[in-house]
PDB file of N, CA and C in Angstrom:
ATOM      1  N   UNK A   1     -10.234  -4.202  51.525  1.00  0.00           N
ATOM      2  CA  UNK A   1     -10.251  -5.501  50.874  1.00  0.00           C
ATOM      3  C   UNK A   1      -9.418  -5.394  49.600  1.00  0.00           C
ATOM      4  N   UNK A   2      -8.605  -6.233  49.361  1.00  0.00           N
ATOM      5  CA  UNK A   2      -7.592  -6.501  48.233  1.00  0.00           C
ATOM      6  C   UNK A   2      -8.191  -7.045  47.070  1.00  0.00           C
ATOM      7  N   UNK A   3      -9.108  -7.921  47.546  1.00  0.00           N
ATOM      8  CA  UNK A   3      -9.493  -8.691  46.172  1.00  0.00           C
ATOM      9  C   UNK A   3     -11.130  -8.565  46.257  1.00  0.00           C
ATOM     10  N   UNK A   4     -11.645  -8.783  44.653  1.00  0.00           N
ATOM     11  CA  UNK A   4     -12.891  -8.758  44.023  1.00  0.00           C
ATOM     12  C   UNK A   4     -13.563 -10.022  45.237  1.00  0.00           C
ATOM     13  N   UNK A   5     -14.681  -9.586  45.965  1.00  0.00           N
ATOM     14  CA  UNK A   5     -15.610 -10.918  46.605  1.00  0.00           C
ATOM     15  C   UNK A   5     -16.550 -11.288  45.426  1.00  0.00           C
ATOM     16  N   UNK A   6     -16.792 -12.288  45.817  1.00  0.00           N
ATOM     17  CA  UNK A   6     -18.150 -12.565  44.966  1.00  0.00           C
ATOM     18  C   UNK A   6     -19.239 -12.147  45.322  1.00  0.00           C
ATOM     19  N   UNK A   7     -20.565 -11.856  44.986  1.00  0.00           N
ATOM     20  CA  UNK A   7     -21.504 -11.174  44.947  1.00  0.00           C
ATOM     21  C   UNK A   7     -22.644 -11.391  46.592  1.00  0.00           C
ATOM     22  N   UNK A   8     -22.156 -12.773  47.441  1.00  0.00           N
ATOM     23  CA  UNK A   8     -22.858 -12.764  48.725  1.00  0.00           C
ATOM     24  C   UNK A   8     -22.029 -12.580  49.315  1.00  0.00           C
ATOM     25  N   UNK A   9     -20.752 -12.256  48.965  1.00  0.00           N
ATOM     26  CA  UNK A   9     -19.751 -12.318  50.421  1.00  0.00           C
ATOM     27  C   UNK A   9     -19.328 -10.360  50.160  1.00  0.00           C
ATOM     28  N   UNK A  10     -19.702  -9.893  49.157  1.00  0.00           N
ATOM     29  CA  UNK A  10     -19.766  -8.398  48.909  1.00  0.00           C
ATOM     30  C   UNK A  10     -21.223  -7.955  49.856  1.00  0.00           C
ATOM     31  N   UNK A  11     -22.207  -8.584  49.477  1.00  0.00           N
ATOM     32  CA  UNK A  11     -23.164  -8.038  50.595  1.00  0.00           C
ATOM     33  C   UNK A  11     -22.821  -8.341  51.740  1.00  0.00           C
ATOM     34  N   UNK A  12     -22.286  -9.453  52.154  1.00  0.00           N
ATOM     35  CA  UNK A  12     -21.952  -9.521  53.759  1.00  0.00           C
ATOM     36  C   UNK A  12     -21.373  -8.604  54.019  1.00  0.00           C
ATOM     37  N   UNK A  13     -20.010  -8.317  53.261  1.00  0.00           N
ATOM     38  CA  UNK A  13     -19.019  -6.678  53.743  1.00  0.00           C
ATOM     39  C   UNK A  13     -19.520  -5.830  53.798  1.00  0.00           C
ATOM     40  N   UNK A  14     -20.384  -5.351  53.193  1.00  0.00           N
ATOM     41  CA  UNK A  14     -21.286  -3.911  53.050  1.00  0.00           C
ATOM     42  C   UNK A  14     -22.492  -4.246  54.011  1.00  0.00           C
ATOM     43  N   UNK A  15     -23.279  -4.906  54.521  1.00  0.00           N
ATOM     44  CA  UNK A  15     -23.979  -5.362  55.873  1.00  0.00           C
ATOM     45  C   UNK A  15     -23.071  -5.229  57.183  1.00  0.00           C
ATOM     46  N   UNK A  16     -22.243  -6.198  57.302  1.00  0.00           N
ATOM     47  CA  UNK A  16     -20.905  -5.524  58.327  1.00  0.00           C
ATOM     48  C   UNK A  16     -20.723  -4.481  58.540  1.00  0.00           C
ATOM     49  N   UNK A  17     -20.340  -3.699  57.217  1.00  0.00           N
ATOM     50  CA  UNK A  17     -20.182  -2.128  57.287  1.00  0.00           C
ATOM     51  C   UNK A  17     -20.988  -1.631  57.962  1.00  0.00           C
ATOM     52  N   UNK A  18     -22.191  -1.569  57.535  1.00  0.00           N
ATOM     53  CA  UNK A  18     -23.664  -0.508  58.096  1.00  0.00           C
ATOM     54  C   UNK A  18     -23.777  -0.888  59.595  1.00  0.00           C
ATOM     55  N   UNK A  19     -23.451  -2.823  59.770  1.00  0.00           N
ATOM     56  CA  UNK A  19     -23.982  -2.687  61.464  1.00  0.00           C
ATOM     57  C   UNK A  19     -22.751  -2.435  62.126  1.00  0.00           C
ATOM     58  N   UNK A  20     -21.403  -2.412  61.570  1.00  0.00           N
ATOM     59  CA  UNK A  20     -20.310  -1.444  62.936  1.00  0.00           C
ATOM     60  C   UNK A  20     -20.747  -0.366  62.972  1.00  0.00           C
ATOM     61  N   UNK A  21     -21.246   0.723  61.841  1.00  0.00           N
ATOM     62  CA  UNK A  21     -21.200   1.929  62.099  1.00  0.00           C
ATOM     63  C   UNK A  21     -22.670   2.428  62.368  1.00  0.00           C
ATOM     64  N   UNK A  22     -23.927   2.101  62.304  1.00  0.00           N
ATOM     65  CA  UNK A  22     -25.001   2.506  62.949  1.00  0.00           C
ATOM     66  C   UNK A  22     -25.626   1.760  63.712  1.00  0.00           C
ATOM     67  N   UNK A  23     -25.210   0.300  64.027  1.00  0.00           N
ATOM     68  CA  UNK A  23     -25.415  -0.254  65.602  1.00  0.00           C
ATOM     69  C   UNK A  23     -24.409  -0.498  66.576  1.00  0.00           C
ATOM     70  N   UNK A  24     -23.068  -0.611  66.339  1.00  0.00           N
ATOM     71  CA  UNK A  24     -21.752  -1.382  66.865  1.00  0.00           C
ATOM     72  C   UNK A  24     -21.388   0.408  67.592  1.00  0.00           C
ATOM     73  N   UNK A  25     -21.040   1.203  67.117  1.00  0.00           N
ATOM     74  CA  UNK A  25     -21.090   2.885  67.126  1.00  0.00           C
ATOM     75  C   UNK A  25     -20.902   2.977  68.282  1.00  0.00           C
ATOM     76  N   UNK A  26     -19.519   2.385  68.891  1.00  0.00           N
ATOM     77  CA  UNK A  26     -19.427   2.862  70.422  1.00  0.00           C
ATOM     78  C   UNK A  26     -18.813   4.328  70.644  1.00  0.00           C
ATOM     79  N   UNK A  27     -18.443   5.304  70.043  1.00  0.00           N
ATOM     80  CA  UNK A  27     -18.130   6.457  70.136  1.00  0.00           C
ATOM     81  C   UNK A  27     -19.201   7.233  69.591  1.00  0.00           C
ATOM     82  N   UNK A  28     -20.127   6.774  69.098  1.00  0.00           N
ATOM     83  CA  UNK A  28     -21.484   7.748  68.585  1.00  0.00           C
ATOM     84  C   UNK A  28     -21.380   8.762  67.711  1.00  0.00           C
ATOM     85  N   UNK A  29     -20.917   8.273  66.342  1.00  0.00           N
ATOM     86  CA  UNK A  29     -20.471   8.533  65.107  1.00  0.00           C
ATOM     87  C   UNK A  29     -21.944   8.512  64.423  1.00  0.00           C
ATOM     88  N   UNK A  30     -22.367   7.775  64.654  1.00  0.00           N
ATOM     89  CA  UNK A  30     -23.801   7.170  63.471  1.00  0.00           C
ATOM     90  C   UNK A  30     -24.691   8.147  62.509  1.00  0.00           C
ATOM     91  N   UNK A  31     -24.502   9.284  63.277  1.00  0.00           N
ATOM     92  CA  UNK A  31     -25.664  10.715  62.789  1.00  0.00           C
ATOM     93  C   UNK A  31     -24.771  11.617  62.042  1.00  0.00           C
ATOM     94  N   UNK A  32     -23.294  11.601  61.843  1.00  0.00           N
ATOM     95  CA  UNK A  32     -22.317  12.501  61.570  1.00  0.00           C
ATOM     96  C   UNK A  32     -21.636  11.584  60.090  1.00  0.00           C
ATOM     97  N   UNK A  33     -22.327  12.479  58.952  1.00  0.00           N
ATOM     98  CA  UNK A  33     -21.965  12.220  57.890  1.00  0.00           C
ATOM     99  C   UNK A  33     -20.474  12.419  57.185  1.00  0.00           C
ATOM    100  N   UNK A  34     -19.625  12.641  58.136  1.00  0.00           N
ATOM    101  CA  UNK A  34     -18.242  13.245  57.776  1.00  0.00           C
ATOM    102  C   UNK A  34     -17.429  11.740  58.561  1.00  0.00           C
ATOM    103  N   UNK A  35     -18.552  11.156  59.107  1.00  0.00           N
ATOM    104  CA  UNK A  35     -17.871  10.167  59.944  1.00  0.00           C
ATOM    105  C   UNK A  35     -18.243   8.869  59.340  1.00  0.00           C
ATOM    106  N   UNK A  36     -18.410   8.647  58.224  1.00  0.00           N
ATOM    107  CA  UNK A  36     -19.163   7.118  57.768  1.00  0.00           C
ATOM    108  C   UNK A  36     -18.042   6.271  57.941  1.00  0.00           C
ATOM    109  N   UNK A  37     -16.305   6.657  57.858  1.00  0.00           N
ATOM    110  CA  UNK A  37     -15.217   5.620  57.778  1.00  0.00           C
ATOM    111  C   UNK A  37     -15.093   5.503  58.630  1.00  0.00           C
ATOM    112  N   UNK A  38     -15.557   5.819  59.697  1.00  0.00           N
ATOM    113  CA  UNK A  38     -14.957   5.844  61.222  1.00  0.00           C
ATOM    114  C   UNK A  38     -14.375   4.515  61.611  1.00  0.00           C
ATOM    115  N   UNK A  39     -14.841   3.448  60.955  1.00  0.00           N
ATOM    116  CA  UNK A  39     -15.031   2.195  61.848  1.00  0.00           C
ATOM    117  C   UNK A  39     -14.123   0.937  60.039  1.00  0.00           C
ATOM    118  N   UNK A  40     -13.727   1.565  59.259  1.00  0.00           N
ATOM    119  CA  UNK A  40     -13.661   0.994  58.208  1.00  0.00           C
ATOM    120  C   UNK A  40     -12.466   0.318  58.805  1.00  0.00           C
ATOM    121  N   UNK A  41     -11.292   0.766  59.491  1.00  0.00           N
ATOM    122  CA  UNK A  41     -10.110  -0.019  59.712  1.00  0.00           C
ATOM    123  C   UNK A  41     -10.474  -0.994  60.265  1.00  0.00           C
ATOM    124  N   UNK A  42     -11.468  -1.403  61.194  1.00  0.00           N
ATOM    125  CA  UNK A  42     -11.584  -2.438  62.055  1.00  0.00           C
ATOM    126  C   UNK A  42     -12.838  -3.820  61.339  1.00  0.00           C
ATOM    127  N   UNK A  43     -13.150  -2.965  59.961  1.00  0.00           N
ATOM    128  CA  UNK A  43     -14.403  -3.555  58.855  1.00  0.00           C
ATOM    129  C   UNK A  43     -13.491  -5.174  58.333  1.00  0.00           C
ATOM    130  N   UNK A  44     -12.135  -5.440  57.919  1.00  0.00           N
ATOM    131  CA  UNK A  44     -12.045  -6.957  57.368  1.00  0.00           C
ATOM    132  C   UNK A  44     -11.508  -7.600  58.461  1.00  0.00           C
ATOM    133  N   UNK A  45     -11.264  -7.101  59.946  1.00  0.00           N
ATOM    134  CA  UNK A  45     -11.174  -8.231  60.874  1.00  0.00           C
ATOM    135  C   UNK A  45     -12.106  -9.204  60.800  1.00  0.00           C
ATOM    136  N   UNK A  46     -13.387  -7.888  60.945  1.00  0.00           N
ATOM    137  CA  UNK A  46     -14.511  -8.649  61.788  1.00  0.00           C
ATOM    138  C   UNK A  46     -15.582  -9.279  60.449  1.00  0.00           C
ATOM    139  N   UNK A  47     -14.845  -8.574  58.809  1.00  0.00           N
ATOM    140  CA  UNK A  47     -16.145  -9.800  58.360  1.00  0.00           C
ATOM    141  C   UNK A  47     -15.497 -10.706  58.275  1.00  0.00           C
ATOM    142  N   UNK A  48     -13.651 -11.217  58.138  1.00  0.00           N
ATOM    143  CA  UNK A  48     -13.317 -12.189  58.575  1.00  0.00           C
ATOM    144  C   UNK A  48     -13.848 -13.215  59.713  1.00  0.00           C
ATOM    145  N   UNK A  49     -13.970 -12.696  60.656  1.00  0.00           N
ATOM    146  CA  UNK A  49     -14.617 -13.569  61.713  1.00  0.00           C
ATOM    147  C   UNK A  49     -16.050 -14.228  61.479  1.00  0.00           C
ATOM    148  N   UNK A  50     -16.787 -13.199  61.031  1.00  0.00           N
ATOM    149  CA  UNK A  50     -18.153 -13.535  60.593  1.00  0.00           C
ATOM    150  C   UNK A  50     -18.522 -14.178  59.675  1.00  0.00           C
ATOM    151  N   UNK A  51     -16.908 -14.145  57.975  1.00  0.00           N
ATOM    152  CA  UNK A  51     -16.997 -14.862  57.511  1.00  0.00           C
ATOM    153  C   UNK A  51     -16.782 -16.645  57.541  1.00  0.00           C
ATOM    154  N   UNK A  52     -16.215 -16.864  58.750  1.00  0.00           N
ATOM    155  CA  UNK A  52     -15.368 -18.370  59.491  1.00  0.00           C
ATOM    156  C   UNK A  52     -16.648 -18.765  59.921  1.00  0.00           C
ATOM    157  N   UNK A  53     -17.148 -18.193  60.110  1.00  0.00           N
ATOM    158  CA  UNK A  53     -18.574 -18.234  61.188  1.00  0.00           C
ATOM    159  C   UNK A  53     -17.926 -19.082  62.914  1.00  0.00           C
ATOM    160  N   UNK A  54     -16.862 -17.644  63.272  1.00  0.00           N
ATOM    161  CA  UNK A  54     -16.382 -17.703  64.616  1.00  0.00           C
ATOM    162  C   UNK A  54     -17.672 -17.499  65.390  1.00  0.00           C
ATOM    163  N   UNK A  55     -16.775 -17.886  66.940  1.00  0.00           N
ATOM    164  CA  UNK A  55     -18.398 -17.734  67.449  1.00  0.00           C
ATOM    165  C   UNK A  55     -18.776 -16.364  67.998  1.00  0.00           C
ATOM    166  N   UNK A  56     -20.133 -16.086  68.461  1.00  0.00           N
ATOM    167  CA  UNK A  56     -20.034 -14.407  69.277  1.00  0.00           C
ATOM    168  C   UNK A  56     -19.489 -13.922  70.188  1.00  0.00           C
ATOM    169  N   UNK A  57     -19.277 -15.193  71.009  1.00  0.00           N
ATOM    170  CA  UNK A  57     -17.584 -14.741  71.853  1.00  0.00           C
ATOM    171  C   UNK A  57     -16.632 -14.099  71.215  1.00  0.00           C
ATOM    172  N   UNK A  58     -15.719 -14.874  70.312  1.00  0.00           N
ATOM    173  CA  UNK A  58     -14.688 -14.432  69.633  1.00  0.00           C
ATOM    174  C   UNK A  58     -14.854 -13.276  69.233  1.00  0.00           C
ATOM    175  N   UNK A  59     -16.086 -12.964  67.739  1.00  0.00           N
ATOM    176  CA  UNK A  59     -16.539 -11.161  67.392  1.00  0.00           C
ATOM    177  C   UNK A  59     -16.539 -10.454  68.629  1.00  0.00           C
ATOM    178  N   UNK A  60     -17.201 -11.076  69.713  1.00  0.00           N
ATOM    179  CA  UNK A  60     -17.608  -9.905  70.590  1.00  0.00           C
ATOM    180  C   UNK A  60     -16.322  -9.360  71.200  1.00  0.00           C
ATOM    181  N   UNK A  61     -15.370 -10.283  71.547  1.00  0.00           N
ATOM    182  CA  UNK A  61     -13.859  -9.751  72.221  1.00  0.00           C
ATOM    183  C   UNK A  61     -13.126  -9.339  70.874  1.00  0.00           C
ATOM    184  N   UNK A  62     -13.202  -9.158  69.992  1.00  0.00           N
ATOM    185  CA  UNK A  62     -12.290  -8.521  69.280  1.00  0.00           C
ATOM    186  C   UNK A  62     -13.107  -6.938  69.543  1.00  0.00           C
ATOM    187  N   UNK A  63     -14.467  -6.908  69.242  1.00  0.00           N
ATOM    188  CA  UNK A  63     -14.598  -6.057  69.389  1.00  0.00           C
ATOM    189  C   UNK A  63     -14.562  -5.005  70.722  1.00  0.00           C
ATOM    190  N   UNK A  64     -14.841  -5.770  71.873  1.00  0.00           N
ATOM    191  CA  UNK A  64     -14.681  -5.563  73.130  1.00  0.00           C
ATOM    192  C   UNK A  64     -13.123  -4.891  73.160  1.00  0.00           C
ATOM    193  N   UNK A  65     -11.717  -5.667  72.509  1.00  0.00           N
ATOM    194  CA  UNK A  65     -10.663  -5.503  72.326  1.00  0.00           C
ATOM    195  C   UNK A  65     -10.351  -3.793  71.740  1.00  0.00           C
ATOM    196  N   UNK A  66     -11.281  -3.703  70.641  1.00  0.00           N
ATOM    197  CA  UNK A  66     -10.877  -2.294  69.914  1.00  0.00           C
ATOM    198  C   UNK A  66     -11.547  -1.842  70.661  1.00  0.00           C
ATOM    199  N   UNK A  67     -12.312  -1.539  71.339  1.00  0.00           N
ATOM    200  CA  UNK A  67     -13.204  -0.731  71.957  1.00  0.00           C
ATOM    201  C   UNK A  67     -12.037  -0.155  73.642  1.00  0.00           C
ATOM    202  N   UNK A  68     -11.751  -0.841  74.183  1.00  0.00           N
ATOM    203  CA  UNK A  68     -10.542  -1.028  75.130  1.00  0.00           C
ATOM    204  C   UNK A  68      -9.096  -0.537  74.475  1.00  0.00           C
ATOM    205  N   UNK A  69      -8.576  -1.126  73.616  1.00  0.00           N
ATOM    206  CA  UNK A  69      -7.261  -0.892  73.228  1.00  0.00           C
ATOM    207  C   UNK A  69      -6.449   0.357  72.201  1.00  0.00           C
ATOM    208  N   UNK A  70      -8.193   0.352  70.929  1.00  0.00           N
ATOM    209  CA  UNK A  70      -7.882   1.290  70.427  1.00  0.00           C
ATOM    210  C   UNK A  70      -8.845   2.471  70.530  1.00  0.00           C
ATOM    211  N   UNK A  71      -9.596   2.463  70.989  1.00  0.00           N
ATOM    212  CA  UNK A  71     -10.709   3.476  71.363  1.00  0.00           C
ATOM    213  C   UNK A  71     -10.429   4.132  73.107  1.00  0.00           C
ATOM    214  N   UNK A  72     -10.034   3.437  73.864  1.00  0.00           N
ATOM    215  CA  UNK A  72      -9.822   3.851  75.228  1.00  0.00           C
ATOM    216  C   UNK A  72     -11.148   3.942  75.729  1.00  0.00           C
ATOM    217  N   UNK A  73     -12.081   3.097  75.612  1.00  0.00           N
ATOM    218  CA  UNK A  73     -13.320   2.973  76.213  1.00  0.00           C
ATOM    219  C   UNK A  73     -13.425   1.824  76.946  1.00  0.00           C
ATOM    220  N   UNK A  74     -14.444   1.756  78.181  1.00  0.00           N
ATOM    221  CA  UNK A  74     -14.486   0.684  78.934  1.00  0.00           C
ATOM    222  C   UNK A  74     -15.341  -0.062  77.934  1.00  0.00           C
ATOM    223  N   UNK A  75     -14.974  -1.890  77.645  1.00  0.00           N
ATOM    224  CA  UNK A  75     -15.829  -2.335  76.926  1.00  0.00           C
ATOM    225  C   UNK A  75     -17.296  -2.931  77.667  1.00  0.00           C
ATOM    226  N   UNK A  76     -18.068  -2.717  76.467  1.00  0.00           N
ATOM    227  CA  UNK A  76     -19.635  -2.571  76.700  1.00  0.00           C
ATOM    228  C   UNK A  76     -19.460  -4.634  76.383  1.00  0.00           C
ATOM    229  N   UNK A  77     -19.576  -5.414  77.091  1.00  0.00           N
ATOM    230  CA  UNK A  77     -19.391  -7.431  76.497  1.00  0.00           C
ATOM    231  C   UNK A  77     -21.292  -7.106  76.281  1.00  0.00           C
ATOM    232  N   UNK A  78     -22.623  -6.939  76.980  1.00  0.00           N
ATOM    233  CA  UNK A  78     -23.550  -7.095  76.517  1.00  0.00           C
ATOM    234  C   UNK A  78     -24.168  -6.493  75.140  1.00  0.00           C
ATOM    235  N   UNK A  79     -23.709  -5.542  74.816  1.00  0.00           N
ATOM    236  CA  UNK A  79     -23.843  -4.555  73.276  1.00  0.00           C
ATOM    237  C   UNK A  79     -22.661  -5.729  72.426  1.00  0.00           C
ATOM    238  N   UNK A  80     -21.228  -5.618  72.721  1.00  0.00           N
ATOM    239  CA  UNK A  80     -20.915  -6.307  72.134  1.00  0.00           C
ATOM    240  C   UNK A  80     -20.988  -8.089  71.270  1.00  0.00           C
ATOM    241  N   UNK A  81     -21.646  -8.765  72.235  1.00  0.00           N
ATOM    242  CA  UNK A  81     -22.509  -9.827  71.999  1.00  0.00           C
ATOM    243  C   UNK A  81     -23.314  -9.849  71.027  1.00  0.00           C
ATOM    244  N   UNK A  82     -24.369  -9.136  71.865  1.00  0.00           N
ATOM    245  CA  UNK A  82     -25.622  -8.090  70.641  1.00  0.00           C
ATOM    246  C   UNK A  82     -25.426  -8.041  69.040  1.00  0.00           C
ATOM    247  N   UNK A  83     -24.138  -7.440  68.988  1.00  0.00           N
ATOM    248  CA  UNK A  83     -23.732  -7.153  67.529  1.00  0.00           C
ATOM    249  C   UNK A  83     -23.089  -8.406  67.075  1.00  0.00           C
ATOM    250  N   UNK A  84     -22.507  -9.059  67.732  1.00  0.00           N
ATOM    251  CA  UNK A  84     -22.039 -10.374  67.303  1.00  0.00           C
ATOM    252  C   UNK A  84     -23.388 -11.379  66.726  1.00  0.00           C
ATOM    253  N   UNK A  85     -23.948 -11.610  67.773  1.00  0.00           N
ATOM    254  CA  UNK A  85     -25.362 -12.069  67.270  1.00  0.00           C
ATOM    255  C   UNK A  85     -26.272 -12.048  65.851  1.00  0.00           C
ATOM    256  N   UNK A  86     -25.913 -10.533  66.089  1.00  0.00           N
ATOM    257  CA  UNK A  86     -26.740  -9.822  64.525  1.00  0.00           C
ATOM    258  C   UNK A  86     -25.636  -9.973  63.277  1.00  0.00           C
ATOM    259  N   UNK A  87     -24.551  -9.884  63.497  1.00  0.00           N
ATOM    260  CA  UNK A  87     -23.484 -10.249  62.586  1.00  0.00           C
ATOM    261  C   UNK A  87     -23.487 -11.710  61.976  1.00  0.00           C
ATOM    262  N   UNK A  88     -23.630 -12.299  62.876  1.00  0.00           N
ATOM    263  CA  UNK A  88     -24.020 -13.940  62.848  1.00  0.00           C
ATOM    264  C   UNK A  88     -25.174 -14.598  61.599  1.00  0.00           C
ATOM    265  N   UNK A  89     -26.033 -13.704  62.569  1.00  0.00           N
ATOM    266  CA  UNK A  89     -27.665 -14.106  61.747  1.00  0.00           C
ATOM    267  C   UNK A  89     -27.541 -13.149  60.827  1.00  0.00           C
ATOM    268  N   UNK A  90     -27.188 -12.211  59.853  1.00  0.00           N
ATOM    269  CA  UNK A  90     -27.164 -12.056  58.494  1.00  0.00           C
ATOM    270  C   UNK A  90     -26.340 -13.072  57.912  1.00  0.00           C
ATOM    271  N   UNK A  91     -25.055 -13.176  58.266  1.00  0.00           N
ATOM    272  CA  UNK A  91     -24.625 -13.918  57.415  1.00  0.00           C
ATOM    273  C   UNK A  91     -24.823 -15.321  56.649  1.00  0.00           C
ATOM    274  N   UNK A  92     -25.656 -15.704  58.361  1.00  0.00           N
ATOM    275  CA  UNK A  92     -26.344 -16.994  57.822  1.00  0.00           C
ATOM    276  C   UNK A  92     -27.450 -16.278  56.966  1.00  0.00           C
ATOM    277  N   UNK A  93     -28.384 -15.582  57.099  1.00  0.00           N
ATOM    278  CA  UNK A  93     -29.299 -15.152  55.920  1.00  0.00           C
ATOM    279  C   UNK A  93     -28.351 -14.819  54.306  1.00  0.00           C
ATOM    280  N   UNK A  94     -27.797 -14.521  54.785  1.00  0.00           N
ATOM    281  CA  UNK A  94     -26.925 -14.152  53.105  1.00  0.00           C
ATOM    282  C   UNK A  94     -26.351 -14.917  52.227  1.00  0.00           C
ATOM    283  N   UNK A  95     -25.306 -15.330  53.460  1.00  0.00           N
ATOM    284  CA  UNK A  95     -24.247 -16.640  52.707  1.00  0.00           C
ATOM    285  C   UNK A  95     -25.046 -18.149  52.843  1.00  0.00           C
ATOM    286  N   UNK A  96     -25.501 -18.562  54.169  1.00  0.00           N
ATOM    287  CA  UNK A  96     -25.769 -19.689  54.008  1.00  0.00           C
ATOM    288  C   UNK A  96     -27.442 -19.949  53.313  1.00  0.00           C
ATOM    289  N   UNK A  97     -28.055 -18.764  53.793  1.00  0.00           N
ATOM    290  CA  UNK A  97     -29.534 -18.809  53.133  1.00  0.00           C
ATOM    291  C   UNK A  97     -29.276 -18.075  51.724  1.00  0.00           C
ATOM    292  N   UNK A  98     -28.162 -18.062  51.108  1.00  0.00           N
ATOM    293  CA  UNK A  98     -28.196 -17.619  49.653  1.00  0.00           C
ATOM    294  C   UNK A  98     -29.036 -16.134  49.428  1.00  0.00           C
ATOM    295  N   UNK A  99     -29.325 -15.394  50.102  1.00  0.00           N
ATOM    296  CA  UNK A  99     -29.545 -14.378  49.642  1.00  0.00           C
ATOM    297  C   UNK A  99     -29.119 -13.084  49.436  1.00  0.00           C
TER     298      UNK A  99
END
């Protein structure tokens, strides 16, 4: 991120963060402390998306996308959903429920 967020859209990024890398974790990084960036390049697509409030389709195929294109894994669309979902409903808890 280039620029200063303001203080709910900084917790959304750092929430994002934690659920790509200890629920989203399609290479199974999550337990390996040498691995916390693993997933940081693919971190302002997707709070972009989450920040638009795209829908879980869209999150889920981008992520479905890296998971396929830059990972070389068959994509998981029901996990991916999943995390879209949960991406979704914080943000509405954060940004739109102000907390």
């Amino acid at each position: 991120m280039g620029k200063k967020l303001p203080p709910q859209e900084m917790k959304l990024y750092r929430q994002t963060d934690e659920i790509l890398h200890y629920m989203w974790d399609p290479i199974g990084v999550a337990g390996i402390a040498q691995a916390r960036d693993e997933y940081h390049s693919y971190l302002p697509q997707v709070f972009q998306l989450v920040l638009k409030n795209e829908s879980k389709e869209k999150i889920a195929a981008y992520l479905m996308g890296v998971e396929e294109k830059s990972m070389g894994l068959s994509p998981n669309r029901a996990a991916a959903l999943e995390i879209a979902k949960i991406l979704l409903n914080i943000k509405e808890a954060i940004i739109d429920g102000g907390f």
